[in-house]
Protein backbone atom coordinates (compact mmCIF):
# COMPACT_ATOMS: atom_id res chain seq x y z
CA UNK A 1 37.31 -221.95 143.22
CA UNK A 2 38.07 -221.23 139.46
CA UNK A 3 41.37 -221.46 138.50
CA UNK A 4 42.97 -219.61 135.22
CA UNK A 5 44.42 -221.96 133.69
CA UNK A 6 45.88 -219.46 130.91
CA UNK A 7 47.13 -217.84 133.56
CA UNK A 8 48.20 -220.49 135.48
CA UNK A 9 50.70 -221.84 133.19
CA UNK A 10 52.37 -218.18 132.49
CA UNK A 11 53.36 -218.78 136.06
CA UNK A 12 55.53 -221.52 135.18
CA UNK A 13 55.74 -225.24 136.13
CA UNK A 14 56.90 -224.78 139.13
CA UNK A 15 54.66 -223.36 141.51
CA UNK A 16 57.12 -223.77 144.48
CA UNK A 17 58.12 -219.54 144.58
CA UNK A 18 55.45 -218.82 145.20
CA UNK A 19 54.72 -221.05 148.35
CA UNK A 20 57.57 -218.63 150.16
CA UNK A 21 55.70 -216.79 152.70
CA UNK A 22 57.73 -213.78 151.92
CA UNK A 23 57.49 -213.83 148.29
CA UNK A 24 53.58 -214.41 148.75
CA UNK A 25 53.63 -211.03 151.35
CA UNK A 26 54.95 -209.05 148.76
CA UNK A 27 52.59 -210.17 145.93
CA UNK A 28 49.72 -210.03 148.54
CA UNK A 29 50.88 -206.47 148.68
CA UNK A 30 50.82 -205.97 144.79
CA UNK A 31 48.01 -207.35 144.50
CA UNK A 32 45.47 -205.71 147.42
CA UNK A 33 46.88 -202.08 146.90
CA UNK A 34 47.47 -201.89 143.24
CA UNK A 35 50.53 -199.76 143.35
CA UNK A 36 53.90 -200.29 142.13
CA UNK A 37 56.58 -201.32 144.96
CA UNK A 38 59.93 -200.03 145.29
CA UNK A 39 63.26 -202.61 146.09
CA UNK A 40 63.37 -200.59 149.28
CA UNK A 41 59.24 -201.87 150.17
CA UNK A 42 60.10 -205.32 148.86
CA UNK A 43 62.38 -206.04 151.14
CA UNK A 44 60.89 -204.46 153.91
CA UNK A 45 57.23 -206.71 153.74
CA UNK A 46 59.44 -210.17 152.91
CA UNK A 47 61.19 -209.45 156.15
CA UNK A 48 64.87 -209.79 154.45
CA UNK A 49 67.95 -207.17 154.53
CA UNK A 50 67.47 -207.10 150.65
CA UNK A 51 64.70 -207.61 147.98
CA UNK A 52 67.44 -209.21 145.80
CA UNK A 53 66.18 -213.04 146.67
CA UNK A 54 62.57 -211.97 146.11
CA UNK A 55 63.30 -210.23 142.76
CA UNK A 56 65.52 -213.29 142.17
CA UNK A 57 62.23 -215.76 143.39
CA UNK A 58 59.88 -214.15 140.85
CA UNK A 59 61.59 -213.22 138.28
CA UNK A 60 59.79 -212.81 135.58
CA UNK A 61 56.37 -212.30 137.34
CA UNK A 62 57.31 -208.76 138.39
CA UNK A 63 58.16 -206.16 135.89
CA UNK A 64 59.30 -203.43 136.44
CA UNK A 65 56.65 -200.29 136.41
CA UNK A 66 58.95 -196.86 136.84
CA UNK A 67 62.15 -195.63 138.06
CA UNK A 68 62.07 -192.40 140.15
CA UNK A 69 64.86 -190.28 141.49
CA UNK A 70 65.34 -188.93 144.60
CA UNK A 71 67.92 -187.46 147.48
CA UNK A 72 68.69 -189.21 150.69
CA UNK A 73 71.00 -187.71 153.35
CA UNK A 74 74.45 -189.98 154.03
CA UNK A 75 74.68 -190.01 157.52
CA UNK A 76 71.07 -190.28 158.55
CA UNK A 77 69.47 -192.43 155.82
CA UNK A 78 67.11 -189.76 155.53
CA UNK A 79 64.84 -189.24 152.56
CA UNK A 80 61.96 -186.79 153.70
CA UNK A 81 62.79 -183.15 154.21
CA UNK A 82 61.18 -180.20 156.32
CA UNK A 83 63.02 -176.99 154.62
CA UNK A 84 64.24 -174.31 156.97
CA UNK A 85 64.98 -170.72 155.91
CA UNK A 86 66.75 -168.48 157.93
CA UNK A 87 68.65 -165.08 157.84
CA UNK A 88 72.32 -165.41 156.91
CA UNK A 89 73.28 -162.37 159.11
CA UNK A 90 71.74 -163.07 162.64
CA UNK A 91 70.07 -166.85 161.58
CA UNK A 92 66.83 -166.36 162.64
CA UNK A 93 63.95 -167.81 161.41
CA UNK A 94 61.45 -164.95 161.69
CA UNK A 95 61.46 -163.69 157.76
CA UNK A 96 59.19 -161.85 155.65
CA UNK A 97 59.11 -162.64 152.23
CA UNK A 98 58.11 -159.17 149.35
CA UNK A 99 58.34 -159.15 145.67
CA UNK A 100 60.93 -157.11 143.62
CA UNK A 101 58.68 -155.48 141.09
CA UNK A 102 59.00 -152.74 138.17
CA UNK A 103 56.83 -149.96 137.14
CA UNK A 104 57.28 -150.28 133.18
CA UNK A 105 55.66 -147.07 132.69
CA UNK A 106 58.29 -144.82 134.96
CA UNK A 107 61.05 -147.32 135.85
CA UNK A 108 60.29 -147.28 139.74
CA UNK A 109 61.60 -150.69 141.05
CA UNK A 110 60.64 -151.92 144.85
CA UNK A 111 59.04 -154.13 147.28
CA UNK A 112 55.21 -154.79 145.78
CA UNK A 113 54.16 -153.68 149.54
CA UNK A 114 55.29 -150.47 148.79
CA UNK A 115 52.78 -149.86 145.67
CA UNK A 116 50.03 -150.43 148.20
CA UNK A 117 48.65 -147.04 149.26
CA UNK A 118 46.42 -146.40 152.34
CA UNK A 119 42.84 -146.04 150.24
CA UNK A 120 43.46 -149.54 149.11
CA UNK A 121 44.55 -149.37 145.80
CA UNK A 122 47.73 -150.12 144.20
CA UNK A 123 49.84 -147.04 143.18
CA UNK A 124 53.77 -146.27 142.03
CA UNK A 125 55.12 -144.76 144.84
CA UNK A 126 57.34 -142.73 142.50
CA UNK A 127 54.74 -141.10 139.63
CA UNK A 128 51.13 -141.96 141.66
CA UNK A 129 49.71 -143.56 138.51
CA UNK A 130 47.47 -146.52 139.38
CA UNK A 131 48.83 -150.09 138.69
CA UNK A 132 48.23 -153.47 138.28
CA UNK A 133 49.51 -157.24 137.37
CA UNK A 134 46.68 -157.61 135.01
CA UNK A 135 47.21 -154.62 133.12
CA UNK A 136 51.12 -155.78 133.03
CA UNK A 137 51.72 -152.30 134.11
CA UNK A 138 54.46 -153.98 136.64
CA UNK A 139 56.86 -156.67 135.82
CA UNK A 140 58.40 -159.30 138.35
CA UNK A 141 62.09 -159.07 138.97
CA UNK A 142 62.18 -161.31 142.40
CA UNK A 143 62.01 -161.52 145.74
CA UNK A 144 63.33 -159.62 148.49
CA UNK A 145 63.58 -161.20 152.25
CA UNK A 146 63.64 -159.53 155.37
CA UNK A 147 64.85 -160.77 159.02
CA UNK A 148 62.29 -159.66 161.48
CA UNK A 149 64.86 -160.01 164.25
CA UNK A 150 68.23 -157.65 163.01
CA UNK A 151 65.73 -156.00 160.24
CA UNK A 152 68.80 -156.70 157.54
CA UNK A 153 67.57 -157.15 154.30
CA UNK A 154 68.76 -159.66 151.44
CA UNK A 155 68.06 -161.70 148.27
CA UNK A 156 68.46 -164.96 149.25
CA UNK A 157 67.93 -166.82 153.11
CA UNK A 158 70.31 -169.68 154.28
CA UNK A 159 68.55 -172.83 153.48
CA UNK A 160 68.83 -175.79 155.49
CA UNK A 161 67.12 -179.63 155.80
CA UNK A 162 65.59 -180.81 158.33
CA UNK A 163 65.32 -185.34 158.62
CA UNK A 164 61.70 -186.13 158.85
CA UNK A 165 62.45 -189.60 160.38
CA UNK A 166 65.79 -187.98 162.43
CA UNK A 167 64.82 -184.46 163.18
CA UNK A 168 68.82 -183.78 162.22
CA UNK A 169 69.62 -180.58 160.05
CA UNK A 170 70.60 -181.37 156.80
CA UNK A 171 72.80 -179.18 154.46
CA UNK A 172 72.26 -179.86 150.88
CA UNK A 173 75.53 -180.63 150.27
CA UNK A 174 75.10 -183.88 152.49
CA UNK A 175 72.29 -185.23 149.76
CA UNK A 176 73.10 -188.16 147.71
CA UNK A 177 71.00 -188.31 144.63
CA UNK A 178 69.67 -192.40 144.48
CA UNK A 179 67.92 -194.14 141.47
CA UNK A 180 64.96 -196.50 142.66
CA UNK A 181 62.99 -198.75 140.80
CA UNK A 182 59.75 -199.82 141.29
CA UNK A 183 57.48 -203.06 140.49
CA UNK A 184 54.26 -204.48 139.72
CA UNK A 185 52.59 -207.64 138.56
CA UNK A 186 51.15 -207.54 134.96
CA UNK A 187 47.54 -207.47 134.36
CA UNK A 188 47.40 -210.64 132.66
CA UNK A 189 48.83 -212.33 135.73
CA UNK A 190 46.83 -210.41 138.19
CA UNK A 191 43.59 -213.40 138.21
CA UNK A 192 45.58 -216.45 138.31
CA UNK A 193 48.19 -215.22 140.94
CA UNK A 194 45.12 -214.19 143.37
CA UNK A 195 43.19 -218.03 142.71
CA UNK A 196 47.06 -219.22 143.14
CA UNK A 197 47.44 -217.05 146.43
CA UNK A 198 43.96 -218.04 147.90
CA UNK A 199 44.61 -222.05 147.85
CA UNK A 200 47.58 -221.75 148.96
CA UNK A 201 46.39 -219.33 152.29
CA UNK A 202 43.49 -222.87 152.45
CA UNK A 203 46.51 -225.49 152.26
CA UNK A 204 47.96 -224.34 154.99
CA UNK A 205 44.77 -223.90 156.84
CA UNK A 206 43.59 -227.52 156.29
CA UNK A 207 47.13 -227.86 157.16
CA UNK A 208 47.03 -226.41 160.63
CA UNK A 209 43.89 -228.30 160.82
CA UNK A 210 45.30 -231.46 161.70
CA UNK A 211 48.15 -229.93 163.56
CA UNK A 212 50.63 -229.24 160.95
CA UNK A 213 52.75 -226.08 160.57
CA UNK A 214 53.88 -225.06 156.80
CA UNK A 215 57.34 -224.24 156.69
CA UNK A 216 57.56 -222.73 153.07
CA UNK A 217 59.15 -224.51 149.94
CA UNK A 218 61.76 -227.31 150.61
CA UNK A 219 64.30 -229.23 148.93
CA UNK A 220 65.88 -232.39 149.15
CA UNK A 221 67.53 -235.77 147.10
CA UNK A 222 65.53 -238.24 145.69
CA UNK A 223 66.60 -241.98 145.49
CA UNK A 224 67.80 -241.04 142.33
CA UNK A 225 70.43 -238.08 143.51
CA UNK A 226 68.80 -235.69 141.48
CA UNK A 227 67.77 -232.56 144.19
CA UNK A 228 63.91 -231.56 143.77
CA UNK A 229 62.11 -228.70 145.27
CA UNK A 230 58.54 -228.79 147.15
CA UNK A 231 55.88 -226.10 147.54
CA UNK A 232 55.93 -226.60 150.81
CA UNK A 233 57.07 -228.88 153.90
CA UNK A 234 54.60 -229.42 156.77
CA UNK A 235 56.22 -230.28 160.02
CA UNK A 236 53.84 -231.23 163.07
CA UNK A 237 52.92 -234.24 165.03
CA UNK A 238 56.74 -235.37 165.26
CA UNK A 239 56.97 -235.49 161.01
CA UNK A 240 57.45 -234.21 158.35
CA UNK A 241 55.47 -234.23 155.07
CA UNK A 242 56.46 -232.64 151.89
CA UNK A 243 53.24 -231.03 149.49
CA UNK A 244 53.45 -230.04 146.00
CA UNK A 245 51.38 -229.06 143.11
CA UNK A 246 50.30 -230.05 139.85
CA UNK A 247 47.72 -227.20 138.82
CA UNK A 248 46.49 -227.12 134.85
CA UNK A 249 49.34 -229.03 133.86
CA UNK A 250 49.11 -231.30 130.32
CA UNK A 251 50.17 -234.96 130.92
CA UNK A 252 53.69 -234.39 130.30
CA UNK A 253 53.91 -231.66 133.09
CA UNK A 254 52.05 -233.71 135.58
CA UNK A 255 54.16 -236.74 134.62
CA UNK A 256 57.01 -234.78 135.88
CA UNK A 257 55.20 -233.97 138.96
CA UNK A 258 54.42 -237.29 139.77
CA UNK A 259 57.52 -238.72 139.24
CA UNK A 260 59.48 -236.34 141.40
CA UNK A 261 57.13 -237.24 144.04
CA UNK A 262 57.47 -240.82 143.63
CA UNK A 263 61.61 -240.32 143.89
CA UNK A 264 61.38 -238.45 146.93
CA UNK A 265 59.17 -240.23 148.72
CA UNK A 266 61.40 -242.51 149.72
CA UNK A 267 63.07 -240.03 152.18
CA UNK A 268 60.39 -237.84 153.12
CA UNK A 269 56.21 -238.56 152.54
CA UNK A 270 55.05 -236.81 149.72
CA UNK A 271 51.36 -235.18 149.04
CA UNK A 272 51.36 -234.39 145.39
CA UNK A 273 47.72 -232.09 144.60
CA UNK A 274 46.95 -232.25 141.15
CA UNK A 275 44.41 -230.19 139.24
CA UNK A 276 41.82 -230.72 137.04
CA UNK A 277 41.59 -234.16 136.76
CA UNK A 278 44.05 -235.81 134.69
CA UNK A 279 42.87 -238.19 131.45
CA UNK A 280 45.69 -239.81 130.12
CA UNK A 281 45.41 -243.47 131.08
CA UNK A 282 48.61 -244.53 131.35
CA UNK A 283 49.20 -241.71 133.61
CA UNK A 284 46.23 -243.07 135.69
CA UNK A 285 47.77 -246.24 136.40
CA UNK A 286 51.17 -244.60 137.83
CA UNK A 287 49.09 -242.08 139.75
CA UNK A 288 46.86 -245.66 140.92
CA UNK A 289 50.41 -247.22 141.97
CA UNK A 290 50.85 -244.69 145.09
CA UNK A 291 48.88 -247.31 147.22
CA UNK A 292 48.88 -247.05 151.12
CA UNK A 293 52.23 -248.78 151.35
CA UNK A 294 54.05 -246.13 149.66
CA UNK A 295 54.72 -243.10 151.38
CA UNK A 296 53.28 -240.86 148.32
CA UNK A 297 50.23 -239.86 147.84
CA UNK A 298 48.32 -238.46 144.24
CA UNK A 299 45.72 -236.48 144.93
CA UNK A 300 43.21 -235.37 141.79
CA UNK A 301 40.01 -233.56 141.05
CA UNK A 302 38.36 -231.40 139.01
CA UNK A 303 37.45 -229.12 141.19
CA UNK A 304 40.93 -226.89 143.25
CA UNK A 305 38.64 -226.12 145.72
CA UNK A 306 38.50 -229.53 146.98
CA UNK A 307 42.09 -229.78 147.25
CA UNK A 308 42.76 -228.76 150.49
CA UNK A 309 40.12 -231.29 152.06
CA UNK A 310 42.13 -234.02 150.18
CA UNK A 311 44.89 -232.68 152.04
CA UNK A 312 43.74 -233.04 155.72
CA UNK A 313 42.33 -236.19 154.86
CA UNK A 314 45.79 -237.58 153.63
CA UNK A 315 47.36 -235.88 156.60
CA UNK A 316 44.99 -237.44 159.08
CA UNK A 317 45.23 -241.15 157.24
CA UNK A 318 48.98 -240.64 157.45
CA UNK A 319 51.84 -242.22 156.00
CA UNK A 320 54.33 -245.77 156.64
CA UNK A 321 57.09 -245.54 158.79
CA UNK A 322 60.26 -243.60 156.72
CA UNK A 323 62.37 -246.73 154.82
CA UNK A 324 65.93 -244.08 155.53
CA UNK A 325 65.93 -242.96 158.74
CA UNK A 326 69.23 -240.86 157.79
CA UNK A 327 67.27 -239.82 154.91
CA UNK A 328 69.26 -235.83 153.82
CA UNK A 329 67.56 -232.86 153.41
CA UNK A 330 67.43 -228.96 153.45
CA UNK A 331 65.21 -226.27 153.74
CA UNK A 332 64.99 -224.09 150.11
């Protein structure tokens, strides 16, 4: 598994957003179908009431593509219309539709119907001379309707809505006009989200592996009081274990990786992945330090796509007893 690692660090240095299983849905989404999302969609795939949290997550990974208009009814939520016509004498339904047209040539206005004689060709009913639309020997002036039930005649039908979704009938007058916007992931992200999105769909299969369940980023205090945030916390054989990532990170980045790790392992065991390889040496002897007595472990290699067998192994080696058994946390 190749990772981008231009694209990689565009996604910022925390990779813990997108860990959420909703915020991943939505991308997953993006990504597969290639069309813009609405806020309406959004929420709708992350499973929330609103999109706002999911905007919030990745802002700055989505953009936003368009903005369309369109008309929703109030009462019925509404937003796909069958029209209905009908005759504003008797309200039927049962209409016939002619055009209004004009003989230049002679003045004759009436229903184009009319200008149809019986040996097929198209003739003024007023002067006989032969006509046609090509010719512009008749000019458009409308339409004329006509109820096939009370035979009353009339410019212009009743017009009504019918809900798609409610099958109620809809007056105009009940539309609200709404703005949406819709959004998509830029180009330049598109490769290193989809590497991103496919180790972190084999985490939490090597995960489940050894009977753990991911339960999505997670935060807690360190020994120091500062709060950190995890990719993800795996909860399963009566423990929990915390799992974060370090991916194309210079030393400084992973530095900060590893020391967050290091303060929070003393409430909660900590897995910290880290890819490629790092070679600063002096960050290889702190990375060295998590020995089996701690309840931290640094994972590295070269190669991502060895990550998530690194994982089960660390899971299935397991971890010392927890130092704080009142240790505080919370779920991001």
């Amino acid at each position: 598994m190749g990772l981008d690692c231009a694209g990689i660090q565009l996604l910022g240095e925390s990779l813990s957003r997108y860990c959420d299983p909703r915020a991943r849905s939505v991308l997953r989404t993006l990504l597969g179908s290639g069309s813009p999302l609405t806020a309406l969609q959004i929420a709708e795939i992350s499973g929330m009431g609103s999109a706002d949290e999911v905007l919030e997550k990745l802002s700055g990974i989505l953009r936003i593509s368009g903005t369309t208009y369109r008309a929703v009814a109030s009462f019925t939520g509404d937003s796909e219309f069958l029209a209905r016509l009908s005759c504003p004498f008797c309200g039927s339904q049962d209409l016939s539709r002619d055009e209004l047209v004009e003989h230049i040539a002679c003045g004759y206005v009436g229903r184009l119907s009319e200008f149809r004689a019986e040996d097929g060709s198209t003739r003024c009913p007023r002067c006989k001379a032969k006509v046609d639309s090509e010719s512009r020997s008749l000019r458009s002036i409308g339409f004329w309707y006509m109820c096939n039930s009370c035979h009353q005649t009339f410019p212009r039908p009743n017009l009504s809505l019918v809900g798609v979704k409610s099958g109620v009938e809809i007056s105009p007058e009940q539309l609200v006009p709404v703005k949406e916007i819709s959004y998509d992931v830029p180009e330049e992200l598109r490769g290193a989200l989809s590497g991103l999105l496919d180790l972190l769909d084999r985490l939490d299969e090597s995960a489940s592996s050894k009977g753990y369940r991911s339960m999505g980023p997670f935060r807690l205090k360190g020994k120091s009081g500062v709060e950190h945030e995890f990719c993800s916390s795996l909860d399963g054989n009566g423990s929990r274990v915390l799992v974060d990532l370090a991916l194309c990170g210079d030393s400084s980045r992973v530095l900060r990786q590893v020391t967050k790790a290091f303060d929070a392992s003393t409430e909660l065991p900590v897995v910290l992945l880290v890819a490629p390889d790092v070679n600063d040496p002096a960050l290889k002897m702190l990375i060295a330090a998590a020995l089996p007595n701690l309840r931290v472990r640094v994972l590295t290699s070269n190669d991502p796509a060895a990550l998530p067998d690194l994982l089960a192994k660390a899971l299935e080696a397991g971890f010392p007893q927890e130092a704080s058994p009142d240790a505080t946390a919370r779920g991001a």
